[in-house]
Protein backbone atom coordinates (compact mmCIF):
# COMPACT_ATOMS: atom_id res chain seq x y z
CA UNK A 1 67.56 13.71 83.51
CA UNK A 2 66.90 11.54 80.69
CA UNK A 3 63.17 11.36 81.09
CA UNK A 4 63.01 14.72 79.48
CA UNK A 5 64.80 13.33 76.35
CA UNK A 6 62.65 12.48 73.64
CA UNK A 7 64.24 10.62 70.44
CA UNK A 8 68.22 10.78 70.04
CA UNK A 9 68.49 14.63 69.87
CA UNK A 10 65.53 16.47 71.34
CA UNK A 11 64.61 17.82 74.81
CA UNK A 12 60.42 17.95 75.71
CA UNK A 13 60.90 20.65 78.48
CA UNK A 14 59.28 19.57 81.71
CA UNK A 15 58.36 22.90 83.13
CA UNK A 16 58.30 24.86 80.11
CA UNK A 17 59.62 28.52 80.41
CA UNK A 18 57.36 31.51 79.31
CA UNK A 19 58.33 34.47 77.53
CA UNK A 20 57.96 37.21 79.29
CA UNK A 21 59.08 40.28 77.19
CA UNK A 22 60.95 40.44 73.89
CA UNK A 23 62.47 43.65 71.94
CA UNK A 24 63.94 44.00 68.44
CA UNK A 25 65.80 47.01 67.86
CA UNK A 26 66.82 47.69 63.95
CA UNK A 27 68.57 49.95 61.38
CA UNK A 28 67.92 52.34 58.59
CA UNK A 29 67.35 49.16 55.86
CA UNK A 30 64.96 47.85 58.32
CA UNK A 31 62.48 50.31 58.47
CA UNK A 32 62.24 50.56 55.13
CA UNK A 33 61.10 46.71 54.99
CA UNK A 34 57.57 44.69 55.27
CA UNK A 35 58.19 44.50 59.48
CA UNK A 36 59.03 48.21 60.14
CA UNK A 37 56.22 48.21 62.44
CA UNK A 38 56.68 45.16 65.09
CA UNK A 39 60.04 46.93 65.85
CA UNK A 40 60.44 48.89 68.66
CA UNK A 41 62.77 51.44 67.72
CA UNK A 42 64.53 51.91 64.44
CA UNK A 43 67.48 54.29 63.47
CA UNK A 44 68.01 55.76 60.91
CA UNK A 45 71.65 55.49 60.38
CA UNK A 46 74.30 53.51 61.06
CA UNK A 47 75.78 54.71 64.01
CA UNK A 48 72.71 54.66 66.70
CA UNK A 49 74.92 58.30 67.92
CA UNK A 50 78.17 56.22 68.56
CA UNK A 51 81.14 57.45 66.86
CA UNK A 52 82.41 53.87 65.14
CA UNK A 53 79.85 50.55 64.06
CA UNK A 54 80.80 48.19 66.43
CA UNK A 55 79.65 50.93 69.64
CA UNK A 56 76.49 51.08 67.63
CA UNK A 57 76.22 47.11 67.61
CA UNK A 58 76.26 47.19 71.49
CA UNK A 59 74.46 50.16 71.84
CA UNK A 60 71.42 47.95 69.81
CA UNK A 61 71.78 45.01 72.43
CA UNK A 62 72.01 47.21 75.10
CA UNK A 63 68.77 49.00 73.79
CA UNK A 64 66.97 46.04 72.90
CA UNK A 65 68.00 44.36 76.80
CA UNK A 66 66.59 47.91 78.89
CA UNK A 67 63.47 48.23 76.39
CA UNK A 68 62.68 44.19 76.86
CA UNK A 69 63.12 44.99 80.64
CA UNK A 70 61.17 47.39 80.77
CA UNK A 71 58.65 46.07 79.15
CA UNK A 72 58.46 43.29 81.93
CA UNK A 73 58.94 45.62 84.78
CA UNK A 74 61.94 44.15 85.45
CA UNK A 75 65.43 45.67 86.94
CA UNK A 76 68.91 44.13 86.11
CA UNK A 77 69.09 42.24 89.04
CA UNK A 78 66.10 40.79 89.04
CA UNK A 79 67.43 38.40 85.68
CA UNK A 80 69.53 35.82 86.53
CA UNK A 81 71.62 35.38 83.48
CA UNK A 82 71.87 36.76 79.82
CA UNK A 83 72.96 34.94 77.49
CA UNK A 84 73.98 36.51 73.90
CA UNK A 85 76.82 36.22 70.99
CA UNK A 86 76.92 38.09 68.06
CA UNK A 87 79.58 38.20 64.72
CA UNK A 88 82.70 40.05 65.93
CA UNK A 89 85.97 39.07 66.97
CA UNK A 90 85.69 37.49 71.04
CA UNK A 91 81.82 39.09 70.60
CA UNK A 92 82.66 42.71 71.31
CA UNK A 93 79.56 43.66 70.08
CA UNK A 94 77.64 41.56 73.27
CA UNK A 95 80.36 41.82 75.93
CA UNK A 96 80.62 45.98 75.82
CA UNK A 97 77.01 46.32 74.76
CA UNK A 98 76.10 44.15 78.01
CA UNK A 99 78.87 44.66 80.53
CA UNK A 100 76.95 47.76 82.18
CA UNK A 101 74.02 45.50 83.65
CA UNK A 102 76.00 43.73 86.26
CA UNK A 103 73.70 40.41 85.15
CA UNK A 104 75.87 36.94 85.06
CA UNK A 105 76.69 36.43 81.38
CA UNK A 106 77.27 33.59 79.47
CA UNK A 107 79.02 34.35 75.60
CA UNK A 108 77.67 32.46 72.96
CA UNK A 109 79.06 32.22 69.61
CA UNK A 110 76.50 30.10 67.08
CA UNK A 111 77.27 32.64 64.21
CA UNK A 112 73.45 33.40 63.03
CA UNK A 113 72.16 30.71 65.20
CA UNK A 114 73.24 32.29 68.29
CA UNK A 115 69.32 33.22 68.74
CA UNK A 116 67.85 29.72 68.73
CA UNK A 117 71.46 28.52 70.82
CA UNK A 118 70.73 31.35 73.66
CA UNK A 119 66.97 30.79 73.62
CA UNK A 120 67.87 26.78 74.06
CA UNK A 121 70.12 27.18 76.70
CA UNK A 122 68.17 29.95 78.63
CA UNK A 123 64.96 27.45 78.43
CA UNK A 124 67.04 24.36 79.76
CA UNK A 125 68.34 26.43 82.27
CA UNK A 126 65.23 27.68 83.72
CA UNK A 127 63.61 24.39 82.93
CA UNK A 128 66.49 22.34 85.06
CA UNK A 129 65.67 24.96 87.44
CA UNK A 130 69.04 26.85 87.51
CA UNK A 131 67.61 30.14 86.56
CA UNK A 132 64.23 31.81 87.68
CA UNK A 133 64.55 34.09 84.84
CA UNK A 134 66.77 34.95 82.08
CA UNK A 135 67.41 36.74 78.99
CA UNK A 136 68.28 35.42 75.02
CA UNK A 137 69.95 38.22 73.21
CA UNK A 138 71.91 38.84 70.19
CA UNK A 139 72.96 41.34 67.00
CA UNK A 140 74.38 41.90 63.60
CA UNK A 141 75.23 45.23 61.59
CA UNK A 142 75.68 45.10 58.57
CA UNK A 143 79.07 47.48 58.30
CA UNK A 144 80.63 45.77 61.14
CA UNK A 145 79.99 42.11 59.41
CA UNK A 146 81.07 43.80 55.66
CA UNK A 147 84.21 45.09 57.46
CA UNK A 148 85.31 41.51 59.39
CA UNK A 149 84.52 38.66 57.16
CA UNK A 150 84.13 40.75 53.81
CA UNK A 151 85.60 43.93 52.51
CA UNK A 152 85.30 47.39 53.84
CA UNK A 153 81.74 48.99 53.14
CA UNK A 154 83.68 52.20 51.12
CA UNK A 155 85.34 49.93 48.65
CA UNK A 156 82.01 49.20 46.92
CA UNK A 157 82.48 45.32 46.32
CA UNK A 158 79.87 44.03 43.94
CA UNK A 159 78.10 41.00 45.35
CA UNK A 160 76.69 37.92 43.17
CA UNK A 161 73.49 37.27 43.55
CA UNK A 162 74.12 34.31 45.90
CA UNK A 163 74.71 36.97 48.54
CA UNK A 164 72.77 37.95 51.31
CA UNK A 165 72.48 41.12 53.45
CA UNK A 166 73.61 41.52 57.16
CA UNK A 167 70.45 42.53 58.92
CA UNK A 168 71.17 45.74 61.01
CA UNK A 169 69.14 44.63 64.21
CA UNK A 170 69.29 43.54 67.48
CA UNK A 171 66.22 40.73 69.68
CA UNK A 172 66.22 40.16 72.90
CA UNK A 173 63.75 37.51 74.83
CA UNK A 174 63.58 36.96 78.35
CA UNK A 175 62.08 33.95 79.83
CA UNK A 176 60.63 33.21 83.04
CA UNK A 177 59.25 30.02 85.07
CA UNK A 178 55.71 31.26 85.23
CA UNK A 179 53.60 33.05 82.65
CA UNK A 180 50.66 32.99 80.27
CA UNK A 181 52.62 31.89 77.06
CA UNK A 182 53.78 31.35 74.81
CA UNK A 183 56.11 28.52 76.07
CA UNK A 184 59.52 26.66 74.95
CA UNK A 185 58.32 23.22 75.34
CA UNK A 186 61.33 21.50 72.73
CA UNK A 187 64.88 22.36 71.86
CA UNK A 188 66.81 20.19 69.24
CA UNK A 189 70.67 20.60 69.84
CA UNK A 190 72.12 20.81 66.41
CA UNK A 191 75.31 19.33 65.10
CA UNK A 192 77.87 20.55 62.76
CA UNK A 193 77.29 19.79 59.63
CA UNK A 194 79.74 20.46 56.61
CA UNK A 195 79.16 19.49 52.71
CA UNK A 196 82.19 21.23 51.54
CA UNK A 197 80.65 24.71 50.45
CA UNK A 198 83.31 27.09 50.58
CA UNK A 199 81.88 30.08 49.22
CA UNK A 200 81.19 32.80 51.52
CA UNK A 201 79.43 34.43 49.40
CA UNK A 202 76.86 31.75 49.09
CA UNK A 203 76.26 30.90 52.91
CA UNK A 204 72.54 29.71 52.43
CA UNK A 205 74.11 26.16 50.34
CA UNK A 206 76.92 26.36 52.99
CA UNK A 207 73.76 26.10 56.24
CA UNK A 208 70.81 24.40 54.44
CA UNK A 209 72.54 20.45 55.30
CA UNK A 210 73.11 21.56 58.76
CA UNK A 211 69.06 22.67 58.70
CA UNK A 212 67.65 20.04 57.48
CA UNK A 213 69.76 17.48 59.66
CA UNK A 214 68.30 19.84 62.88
CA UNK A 215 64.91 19.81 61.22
CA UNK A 216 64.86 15.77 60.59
CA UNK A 217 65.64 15.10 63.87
CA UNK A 218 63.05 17.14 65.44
CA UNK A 219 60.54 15.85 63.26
CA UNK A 220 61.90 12.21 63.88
CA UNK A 221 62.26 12.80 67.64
CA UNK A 222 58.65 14.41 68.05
CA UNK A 223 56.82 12.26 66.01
CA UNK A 224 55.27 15.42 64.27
CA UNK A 225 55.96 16.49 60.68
CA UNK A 226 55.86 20.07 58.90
CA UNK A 227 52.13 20.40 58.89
CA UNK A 228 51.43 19.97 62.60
CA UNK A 229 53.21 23.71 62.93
CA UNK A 230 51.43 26.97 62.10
CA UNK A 231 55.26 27.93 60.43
CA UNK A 232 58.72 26.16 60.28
CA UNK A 233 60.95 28.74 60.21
CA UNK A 234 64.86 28.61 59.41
CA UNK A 235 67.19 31.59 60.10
CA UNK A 236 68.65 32.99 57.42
CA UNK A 237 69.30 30.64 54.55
CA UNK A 238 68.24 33.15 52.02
CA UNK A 239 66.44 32.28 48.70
CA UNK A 240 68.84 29.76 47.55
CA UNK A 241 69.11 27.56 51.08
CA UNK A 242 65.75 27.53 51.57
CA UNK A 243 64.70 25.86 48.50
CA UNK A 244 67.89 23.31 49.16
CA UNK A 245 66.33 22.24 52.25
CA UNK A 246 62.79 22.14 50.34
CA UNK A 247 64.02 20.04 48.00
CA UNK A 248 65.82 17.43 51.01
CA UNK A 249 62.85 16.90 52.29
CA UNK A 250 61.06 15.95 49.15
CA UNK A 251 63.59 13.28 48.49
CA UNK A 252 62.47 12.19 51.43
CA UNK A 253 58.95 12.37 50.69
CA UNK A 254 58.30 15.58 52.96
CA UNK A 255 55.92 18.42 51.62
CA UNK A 256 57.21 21.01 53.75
CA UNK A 257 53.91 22.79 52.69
CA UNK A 258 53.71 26.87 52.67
CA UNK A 259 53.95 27.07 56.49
CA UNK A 260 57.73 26.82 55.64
CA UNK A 261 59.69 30.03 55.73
CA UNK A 262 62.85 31.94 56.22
CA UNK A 263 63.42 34.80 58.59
CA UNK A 264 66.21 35.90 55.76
CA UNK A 265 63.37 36.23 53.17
CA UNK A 266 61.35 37.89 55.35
CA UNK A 267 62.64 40.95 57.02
CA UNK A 268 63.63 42.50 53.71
CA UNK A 269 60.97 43.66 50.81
CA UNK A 270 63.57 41.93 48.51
CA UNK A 271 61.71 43.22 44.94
CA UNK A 272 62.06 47.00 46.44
CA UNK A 273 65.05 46.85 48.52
CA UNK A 274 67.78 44.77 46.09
CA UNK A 275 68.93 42.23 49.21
CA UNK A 276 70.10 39.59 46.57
CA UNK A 277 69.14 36.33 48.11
CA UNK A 278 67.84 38.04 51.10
CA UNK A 279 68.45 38.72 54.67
CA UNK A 280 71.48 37.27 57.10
CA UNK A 281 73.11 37.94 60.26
CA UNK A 282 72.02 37.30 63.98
CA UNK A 283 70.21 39.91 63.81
CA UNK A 284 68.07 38.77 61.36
CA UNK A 285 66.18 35.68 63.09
CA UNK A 286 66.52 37.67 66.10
CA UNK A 287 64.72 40.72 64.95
CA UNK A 288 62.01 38.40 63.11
CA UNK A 289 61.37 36.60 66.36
CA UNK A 290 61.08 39.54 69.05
CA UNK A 291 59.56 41.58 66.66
CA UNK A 292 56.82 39.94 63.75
CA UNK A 293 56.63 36.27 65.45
CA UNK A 294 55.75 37.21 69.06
CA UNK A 295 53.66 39.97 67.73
CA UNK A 296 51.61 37.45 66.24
CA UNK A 297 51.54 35.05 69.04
CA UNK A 298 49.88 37.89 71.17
CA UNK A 299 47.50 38.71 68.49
CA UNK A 300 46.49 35.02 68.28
CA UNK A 301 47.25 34.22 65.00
CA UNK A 302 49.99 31.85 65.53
CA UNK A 303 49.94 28.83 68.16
CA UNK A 304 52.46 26.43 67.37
CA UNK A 305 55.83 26.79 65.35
CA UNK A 306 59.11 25.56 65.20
CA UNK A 307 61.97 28.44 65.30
CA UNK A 308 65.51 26.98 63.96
CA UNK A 309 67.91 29.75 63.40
CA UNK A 310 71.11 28.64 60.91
CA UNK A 311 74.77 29.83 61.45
CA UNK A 312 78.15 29.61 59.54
CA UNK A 313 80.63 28.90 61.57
CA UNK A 314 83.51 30.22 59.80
CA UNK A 315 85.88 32.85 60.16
CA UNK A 316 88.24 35.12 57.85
CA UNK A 317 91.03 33.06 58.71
CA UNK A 318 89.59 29.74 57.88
CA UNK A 319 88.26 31.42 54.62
CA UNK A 320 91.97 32.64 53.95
CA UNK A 321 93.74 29.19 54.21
CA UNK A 322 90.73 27.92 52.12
CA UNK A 323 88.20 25.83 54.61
CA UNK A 324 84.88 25.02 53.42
CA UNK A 325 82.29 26.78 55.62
CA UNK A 326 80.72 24.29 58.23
CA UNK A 327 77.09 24.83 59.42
CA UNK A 328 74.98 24.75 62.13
CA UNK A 329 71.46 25.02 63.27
CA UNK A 330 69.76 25.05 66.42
CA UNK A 331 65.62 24.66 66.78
CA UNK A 332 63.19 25.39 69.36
CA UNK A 333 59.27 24.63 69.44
CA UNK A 334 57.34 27.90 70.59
CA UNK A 335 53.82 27.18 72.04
CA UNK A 336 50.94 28.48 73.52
CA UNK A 337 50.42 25.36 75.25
CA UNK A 338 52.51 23.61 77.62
């Protein structure tokens, strides 16, 4: 087991798994953004014909799940497990949108990591050779996320400009033992990291230490650094995060060059549609993934990143009695080689 370890943190994957299909399934805001077109289907409301938001949330995962199986081919029963999480309470949004398939589940909860923990633990597994194939999914909406951590959508909060907005959107990967690429050949575990941030209306401070900690260590581990990737990408830290981590790395003498990005600042046109800070939720990484990232991996035009979704792991409660916001952030290396 421990050959596979390299550095303190980081697995190099022995057999590394291939995806196989992916799906991203998004919202009215969505398809008015600069990725409309690398999703494969977009509503254009809230309510995907469900009657509350939260049926709509499942009904995205369970959309995103059939279309990435079809895609493949592939029935139900022919994946071994699903993993997938989301924002609600006991992940509602996951456990009703998935509980039709009859596929052995595991429920993640990595806030708007949950991509990069479900694709890490669906590689391992299929790496370790516990799983033949499997499937990475998750979700946000942005009037189920307003309505549990924030205030109802009707009341009309204002938000400051440290905000970000819940991606409507759902990304689904599923991964398999044998394929053409591209592969999951490292996963960095990340750790929880808390500076004391304990605005929620500023998550992108609150998850940019628990990024770059993920990031350093998968640098350190690999021996690589920023410019050996085609993009770094973080999940979701928003305009403000993103230039924290930026500015970590200098201090430690790390240009992380123009090939770093955030899926928050992309899925949004943020000039035309008013997103604040930019993009959030699980369904944000997620839908940037399945969608515009694997897109381009077909097309050639990418061969190498690193994919390291960030989440907030805090909860109304913890917000209530006053807890700073701890963070977390989980990264995988996506390859065309093995």
């Amino acid at each position: 087991m421990n050959e596979k370890r390299v550095g303190t943190r980081t697995i190099a994957l022995a057999y590394p798994p291939s995806v196989l299909s992916c799906a991203a399934v998004g919202g009215k805001m969505e398809s008015q953004g600069p990725l409309a077109s690398f999703f494969d289907e977009l509503g254009q409301d809230s309510f995907f014909g469900e009657k509350t938001w939260e049926k709509a949330e499942s009904t995205m995962q369970k959309k995103a799940l059939q279309t990435a199986l079809n895609k493949a081919s592939l029935k139900p029963k022919d994946l071994d497990y699903v993993l997938g999480g989301d924002l609600l309470n006991q992940c509602i949004g996951s456990s009703f949108g998935l509980r039709d398939f009859g596929i052995p589940f595991y429920g993640l909860y990595g806030a708007c990591s949950t991509m990069g923990e479900s694709l890490s633990l669906a590689a391992l597994l299929i790496d370790g050779g516990y799983a033949r194939t499997a499937a990475a999914i998750t979700s946000s909406h942005f009037c189920t996320a307003e309505r549990q951590y924030r205030m109802p959508v009707p009341y009309g909060s204002q938000r400051p400009p440290t905000a970000q907005w819940t991606a409507t959107a759902s990304g689904c990967t599923i991964l398999t033992g044998e394929g053409n690429g591209p592969y999951i050949t490292h996963v960095t575990c990340g750790k929880i990291v808390d500076r004391g941030v304990a605005d929620a209306n500023n998550m992108g401070a609150a998850m940019a230490p628990a990024a770059y900690d993920t990031l350093a260590a998968f640098f350190r581990d690999t021996g690589t650094k920023p410019s050996d990737y085609d993009l770094v990408l973080t999940g979701d830290l928003g305009t403000l995060g993103h230039d924290i981590v930026r500015e970590f790395f200098m201090r430690d003498g790390i240009d992380m060059g123009e090939g770093f990005q955030d899926c928050g600042l992309l899925l949004y046109d943020r000039q035309q549609q008013d997103m604040h800070a930019g993009a959030s939720g699980c369904g944000c990484s997620a839908a940037v993934l399945n969608g515009y990232l694997l897109s381009r991996f077909r097309d050639g035009s990418l061969k190498r990143i690193v994919f390291a979704p960030t989440g907030a792991l805090l909860s109304p409660t913890s917000s209530f009695q006053g807890e700073s916001i701890p963070g977390i952030c989980h990264a995988v290396c996506i390859s065309c080689d093995k």
